[in-house]
PDB file of N, CA and C in Angstrom:
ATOM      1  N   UNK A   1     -24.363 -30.046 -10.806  1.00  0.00           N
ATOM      2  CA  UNK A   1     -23.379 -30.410  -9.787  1.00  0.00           C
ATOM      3  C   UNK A   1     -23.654 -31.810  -9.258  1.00  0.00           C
ATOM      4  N   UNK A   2     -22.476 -32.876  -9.190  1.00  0.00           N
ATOM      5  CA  UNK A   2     -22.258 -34.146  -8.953  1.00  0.00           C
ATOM      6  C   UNK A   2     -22.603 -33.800  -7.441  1.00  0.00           C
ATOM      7  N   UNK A   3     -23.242 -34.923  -6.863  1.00  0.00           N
ATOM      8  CA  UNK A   3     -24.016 -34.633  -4.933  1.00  0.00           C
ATOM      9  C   UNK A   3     -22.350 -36.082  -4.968  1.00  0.00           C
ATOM     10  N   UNK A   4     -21.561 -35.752  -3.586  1.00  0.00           N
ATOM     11  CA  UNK A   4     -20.754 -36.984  -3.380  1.00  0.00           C
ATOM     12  C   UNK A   4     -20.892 -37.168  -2.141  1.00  0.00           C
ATOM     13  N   UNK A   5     -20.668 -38.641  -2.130  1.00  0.00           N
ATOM     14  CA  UNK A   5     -21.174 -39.174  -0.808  1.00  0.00           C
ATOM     15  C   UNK A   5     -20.098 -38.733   0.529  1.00  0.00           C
ATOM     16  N   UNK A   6     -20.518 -38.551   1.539  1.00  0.00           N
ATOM     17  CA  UNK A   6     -19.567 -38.097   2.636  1.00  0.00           C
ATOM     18  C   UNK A   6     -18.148 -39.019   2.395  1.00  0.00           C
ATOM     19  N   UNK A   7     -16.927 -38.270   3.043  1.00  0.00           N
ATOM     20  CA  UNK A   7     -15.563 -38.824   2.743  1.00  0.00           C
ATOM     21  C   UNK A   7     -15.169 -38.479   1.290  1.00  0.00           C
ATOM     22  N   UNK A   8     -16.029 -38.833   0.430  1.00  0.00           N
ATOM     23  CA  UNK A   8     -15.097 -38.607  -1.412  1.00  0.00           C
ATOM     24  C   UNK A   8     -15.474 -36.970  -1.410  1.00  0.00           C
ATOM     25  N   UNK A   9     -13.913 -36.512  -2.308  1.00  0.00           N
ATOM     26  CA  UNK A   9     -13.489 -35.423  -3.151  1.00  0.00           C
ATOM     27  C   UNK A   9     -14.579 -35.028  -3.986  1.00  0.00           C
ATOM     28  N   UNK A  10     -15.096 -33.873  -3.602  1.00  0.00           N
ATOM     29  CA  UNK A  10     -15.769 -33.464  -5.132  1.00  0.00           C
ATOM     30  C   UNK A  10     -14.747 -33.253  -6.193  1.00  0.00           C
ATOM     31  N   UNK A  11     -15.483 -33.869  -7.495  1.00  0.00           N
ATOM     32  CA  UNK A  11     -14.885 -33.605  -8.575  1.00  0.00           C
ATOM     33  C   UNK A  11     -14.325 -31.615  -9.432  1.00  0.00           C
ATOM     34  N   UNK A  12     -15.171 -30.963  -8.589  1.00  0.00           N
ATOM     35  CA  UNK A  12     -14.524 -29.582  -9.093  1.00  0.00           C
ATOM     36  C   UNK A  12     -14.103 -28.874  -7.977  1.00  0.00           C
ATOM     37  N   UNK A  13     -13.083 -29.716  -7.254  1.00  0.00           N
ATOM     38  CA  UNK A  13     -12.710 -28.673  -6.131  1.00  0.00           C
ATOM     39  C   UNK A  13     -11.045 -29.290  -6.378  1.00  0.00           C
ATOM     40  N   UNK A  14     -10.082 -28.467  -6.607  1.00  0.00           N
ATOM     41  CA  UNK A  14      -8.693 -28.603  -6.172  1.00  0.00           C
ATOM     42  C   UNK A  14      -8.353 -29.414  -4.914  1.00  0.00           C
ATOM     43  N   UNK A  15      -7.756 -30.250  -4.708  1.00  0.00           N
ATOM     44  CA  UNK A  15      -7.212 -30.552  -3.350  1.00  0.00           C
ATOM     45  C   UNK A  15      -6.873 -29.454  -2.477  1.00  0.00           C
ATOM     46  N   UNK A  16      -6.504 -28.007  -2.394  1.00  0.00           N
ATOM     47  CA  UNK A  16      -6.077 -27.020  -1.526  1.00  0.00           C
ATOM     48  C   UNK A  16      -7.729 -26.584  -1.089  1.00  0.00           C
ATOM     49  N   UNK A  17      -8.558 -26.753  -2.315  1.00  0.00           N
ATOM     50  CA  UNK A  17      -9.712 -25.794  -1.909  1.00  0.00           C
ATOM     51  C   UNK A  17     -10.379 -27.004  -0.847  1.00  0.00           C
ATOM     52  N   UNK A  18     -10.482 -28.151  -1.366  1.00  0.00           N
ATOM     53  CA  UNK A  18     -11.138 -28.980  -0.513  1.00  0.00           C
ATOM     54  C   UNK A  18     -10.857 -29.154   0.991  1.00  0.00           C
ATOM     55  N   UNK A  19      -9.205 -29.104   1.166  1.00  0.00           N
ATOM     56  CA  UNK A  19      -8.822 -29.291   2.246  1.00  0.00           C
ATOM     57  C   UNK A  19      -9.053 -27.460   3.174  1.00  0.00           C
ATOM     58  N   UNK A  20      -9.235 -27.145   2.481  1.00  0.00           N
ATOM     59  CA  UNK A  20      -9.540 -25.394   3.346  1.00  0.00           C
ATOM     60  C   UNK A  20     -10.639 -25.495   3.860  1.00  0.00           C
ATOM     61  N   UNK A  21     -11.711 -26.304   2.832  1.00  0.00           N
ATOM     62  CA  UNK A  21     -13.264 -26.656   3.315  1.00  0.00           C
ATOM     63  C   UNK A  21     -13.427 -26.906   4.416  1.00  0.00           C
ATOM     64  N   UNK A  22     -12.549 -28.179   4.414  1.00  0.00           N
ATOM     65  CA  UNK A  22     -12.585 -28.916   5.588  1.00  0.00           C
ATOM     66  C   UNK A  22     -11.532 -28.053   7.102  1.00  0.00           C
ATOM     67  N   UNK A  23     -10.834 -27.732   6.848  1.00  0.00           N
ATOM     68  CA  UNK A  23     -10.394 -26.560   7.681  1.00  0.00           C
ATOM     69  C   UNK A  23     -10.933 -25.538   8.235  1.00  0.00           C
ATOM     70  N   UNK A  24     -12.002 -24.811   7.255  1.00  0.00           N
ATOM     71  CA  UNK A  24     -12.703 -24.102   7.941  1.00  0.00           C
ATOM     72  C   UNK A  24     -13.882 -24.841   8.704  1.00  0.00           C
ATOM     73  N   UNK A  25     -14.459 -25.373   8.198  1.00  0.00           N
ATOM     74  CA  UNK A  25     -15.502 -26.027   8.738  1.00  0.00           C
ATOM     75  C   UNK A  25     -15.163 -26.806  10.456  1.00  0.00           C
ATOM     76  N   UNK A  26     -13.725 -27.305  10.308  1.00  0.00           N
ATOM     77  CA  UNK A  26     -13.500 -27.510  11.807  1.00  0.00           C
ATOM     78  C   UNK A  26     -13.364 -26.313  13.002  1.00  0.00           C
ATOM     79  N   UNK A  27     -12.654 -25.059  12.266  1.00  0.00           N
ATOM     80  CA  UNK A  27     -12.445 -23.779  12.725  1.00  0.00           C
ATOM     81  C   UNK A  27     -13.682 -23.374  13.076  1.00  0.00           C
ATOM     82  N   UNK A  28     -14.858 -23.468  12.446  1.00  0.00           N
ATOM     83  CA  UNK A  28     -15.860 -22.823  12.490  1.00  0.00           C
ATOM     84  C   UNK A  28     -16.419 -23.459  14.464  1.00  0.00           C
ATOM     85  N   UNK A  29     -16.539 -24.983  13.706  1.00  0.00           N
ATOM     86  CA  UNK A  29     -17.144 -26.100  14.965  1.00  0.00           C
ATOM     87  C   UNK A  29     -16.138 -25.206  16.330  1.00  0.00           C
ATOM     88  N   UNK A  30     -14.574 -25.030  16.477  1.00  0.00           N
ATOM     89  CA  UNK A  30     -14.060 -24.835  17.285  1.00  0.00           C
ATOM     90  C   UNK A  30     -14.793 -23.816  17.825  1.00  0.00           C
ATOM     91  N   UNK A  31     -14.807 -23.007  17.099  1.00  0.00           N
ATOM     92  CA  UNK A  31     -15.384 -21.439  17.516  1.00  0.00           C
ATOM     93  C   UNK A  31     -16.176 -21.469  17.886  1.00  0.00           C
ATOM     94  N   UNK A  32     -17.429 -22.062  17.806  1.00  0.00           N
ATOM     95  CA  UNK A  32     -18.811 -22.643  18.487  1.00  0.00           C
ATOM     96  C   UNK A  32     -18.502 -22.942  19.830  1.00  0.00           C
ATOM     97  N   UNK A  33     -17.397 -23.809  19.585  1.00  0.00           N
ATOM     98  CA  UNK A  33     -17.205 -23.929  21.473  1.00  0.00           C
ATOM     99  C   UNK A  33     -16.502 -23.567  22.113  1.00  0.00           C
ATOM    100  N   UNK A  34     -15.217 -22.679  21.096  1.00  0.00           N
ATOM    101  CA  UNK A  34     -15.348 -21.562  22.015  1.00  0.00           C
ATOM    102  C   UNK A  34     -15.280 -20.048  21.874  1.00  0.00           C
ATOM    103  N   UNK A  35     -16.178 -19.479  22.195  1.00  0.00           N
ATOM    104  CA  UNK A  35     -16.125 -18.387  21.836  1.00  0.00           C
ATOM    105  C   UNK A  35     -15.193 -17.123  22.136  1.00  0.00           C
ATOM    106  N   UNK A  36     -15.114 -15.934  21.206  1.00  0.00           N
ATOM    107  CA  UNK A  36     -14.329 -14.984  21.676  1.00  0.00           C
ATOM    108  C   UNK A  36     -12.666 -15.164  21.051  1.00  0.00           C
ATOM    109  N   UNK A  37     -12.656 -16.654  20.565  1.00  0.00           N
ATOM    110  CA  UNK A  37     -11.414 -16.741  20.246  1.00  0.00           C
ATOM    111  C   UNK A  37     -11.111 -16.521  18.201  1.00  0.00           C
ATOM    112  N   UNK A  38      -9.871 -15.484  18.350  1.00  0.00           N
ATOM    113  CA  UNK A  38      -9.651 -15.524  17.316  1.00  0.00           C
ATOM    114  C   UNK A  38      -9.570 -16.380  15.590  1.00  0.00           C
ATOM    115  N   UNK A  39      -9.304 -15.869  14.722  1.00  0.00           N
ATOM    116  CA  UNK A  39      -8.745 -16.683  13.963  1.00  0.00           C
ATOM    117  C   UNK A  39      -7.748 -17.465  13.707  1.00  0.00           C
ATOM    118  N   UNK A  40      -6.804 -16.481  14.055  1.00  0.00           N
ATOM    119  CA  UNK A  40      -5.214 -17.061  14.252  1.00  0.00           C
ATOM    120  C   UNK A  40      -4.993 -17.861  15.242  1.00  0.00           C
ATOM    121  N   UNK A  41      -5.387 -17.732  16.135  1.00  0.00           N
ATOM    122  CA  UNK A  41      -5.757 -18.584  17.497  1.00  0.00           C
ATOM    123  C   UNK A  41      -6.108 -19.685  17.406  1.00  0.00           C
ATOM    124  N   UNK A  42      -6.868 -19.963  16.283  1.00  0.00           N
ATOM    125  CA  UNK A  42      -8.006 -21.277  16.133  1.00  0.00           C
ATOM    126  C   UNK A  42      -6.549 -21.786  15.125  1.00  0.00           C
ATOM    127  N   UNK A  43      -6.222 -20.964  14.220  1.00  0.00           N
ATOM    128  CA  UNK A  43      -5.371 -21.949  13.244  1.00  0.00           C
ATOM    129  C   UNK A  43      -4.199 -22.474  13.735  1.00  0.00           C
ATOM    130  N   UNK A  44      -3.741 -22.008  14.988  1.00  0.00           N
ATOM    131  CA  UNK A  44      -2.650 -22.375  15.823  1.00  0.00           C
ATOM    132  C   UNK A  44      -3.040 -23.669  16.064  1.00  0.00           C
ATOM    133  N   UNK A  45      -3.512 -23.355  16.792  1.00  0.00           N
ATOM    134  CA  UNK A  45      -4.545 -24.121  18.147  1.00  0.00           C
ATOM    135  C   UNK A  45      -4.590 -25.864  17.330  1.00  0.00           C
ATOM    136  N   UNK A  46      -5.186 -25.874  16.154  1.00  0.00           N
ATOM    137  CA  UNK A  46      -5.485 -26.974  15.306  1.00  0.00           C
ATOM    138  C   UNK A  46      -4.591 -27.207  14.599  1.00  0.00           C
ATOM    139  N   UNK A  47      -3.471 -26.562  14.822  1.00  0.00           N
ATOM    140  CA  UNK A  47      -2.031 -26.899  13.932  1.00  0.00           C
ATOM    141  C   UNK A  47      -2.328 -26.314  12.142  1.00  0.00           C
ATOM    142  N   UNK A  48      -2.834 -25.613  11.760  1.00  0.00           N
ATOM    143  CA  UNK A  48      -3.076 -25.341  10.515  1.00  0.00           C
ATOM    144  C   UNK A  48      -2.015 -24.371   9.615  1.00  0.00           C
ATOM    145  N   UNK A  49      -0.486 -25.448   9.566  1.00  0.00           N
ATOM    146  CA  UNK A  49       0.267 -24.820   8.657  1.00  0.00           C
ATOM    147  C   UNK A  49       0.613 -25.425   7.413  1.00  0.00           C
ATOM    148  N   UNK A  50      -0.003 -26.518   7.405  1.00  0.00           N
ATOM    149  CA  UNK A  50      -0.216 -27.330   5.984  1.00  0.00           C
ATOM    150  C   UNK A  50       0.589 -26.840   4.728  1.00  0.00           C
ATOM    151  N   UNK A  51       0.065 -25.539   4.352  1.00  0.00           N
ATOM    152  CA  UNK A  51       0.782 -24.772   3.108  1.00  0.00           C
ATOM    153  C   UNK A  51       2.136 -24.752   2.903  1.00  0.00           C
ATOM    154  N   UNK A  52       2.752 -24.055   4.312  1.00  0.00           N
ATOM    155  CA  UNK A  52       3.709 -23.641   4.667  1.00  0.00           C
ATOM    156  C   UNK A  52       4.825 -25.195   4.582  1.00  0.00           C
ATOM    157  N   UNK A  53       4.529 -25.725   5.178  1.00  0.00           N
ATOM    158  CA  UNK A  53       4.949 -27.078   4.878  1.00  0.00           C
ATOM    159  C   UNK A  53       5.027 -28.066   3.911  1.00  0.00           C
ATOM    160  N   UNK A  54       4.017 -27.874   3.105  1.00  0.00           N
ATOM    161  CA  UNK A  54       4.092 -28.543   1.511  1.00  0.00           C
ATOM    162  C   UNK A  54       5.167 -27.366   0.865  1.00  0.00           C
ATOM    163  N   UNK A  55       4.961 -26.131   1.036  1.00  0.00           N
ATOM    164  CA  UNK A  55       5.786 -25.312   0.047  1.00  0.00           C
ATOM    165  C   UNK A  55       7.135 -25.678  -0.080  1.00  0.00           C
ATOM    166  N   UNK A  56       7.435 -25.769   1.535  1.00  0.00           N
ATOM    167  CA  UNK A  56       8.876 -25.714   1.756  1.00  0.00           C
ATOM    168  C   UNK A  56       9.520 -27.331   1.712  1.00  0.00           C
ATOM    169  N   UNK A  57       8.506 -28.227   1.316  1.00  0.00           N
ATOM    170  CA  UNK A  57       8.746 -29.947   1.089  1.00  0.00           C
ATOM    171  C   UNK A  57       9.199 -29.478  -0.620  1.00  0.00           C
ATOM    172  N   UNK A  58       8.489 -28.803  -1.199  1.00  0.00           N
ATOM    173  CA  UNK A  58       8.862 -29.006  -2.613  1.00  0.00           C
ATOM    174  C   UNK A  58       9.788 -28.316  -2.812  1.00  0.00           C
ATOM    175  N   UNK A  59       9.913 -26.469  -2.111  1.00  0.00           N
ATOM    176  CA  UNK A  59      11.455 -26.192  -2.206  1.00  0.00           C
ATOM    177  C   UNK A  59      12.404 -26.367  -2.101  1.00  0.00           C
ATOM    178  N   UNK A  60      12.593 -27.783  -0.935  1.00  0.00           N
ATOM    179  CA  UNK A  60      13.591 -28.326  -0.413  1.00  0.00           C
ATOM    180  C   UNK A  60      13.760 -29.721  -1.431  1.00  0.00           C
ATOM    181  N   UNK A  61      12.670 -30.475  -2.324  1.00  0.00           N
ATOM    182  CA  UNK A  61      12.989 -31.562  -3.017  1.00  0.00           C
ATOM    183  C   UNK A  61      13.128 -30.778  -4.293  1.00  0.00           C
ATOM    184  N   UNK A  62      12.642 -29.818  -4.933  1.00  0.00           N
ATOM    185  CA  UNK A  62      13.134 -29.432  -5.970  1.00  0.00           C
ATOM    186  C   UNK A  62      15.035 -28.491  -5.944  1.00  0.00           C
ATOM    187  N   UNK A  63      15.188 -28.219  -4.993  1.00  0.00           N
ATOM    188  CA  UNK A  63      16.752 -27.615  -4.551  1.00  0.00           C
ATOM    189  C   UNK A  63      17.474 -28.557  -4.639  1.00  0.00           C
ATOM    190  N   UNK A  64      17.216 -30.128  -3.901  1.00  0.00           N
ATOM    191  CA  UNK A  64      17.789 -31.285  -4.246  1.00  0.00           C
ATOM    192  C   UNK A  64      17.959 -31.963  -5.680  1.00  0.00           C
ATOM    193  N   UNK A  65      16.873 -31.774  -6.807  1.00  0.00           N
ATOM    194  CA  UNK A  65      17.309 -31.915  -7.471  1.00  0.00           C
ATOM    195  C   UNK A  65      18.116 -31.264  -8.432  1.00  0.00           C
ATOM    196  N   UNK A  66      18.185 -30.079  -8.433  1.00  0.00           N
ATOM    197  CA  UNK A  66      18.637 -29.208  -9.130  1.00  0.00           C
ATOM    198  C   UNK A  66      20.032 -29.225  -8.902  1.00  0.00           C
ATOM    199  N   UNK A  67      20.832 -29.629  -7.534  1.00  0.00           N
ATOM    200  CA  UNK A  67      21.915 -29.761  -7.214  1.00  0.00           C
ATOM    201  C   UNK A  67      22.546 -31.462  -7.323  1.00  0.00           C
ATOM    202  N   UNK A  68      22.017 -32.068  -7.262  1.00  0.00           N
ATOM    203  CA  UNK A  68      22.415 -33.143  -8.058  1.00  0.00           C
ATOM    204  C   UNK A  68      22.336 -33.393  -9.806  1.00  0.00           C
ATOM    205  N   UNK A  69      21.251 -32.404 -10.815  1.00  0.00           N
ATOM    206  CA  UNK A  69      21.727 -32.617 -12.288  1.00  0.00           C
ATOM    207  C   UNK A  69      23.176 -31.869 -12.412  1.00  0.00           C
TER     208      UNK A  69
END
């Protein structure tokens, strides 16, 4: 396993997995300070709908194209 310097992408991680990394790892820090609070709570809280929003960017640019060929 390639060691990468803080900031760069490891080379065997997907962009979704990397960015979850880093998602949890802030979730985690939150939870440290504060305790008692949920999961869902924390993913609110930090705005964590990312997915949901890329999905529906590509359903909505792939619908566009499909209706213009």
């Amino acid at each position: 396993m390639a060691v990468s310097s803080a900031g760069e992408k490891p080379d065997w991680l997907t962009p979704n997995q990397y960015w979850q990394g880093i998602r949890l790892q802030v979730a985690r820090k939150y939870r440290k300070a504060h305790p008692g609070t949920g999961w869902k709570l924390v993913g609110h809280a930090l705005g964590f709908r990312r997915e949901d929003y890329l999905a529906r960017l590509y359903r909505e640019r792939s619908g566009a194209e499909a209706s213009t060929r």
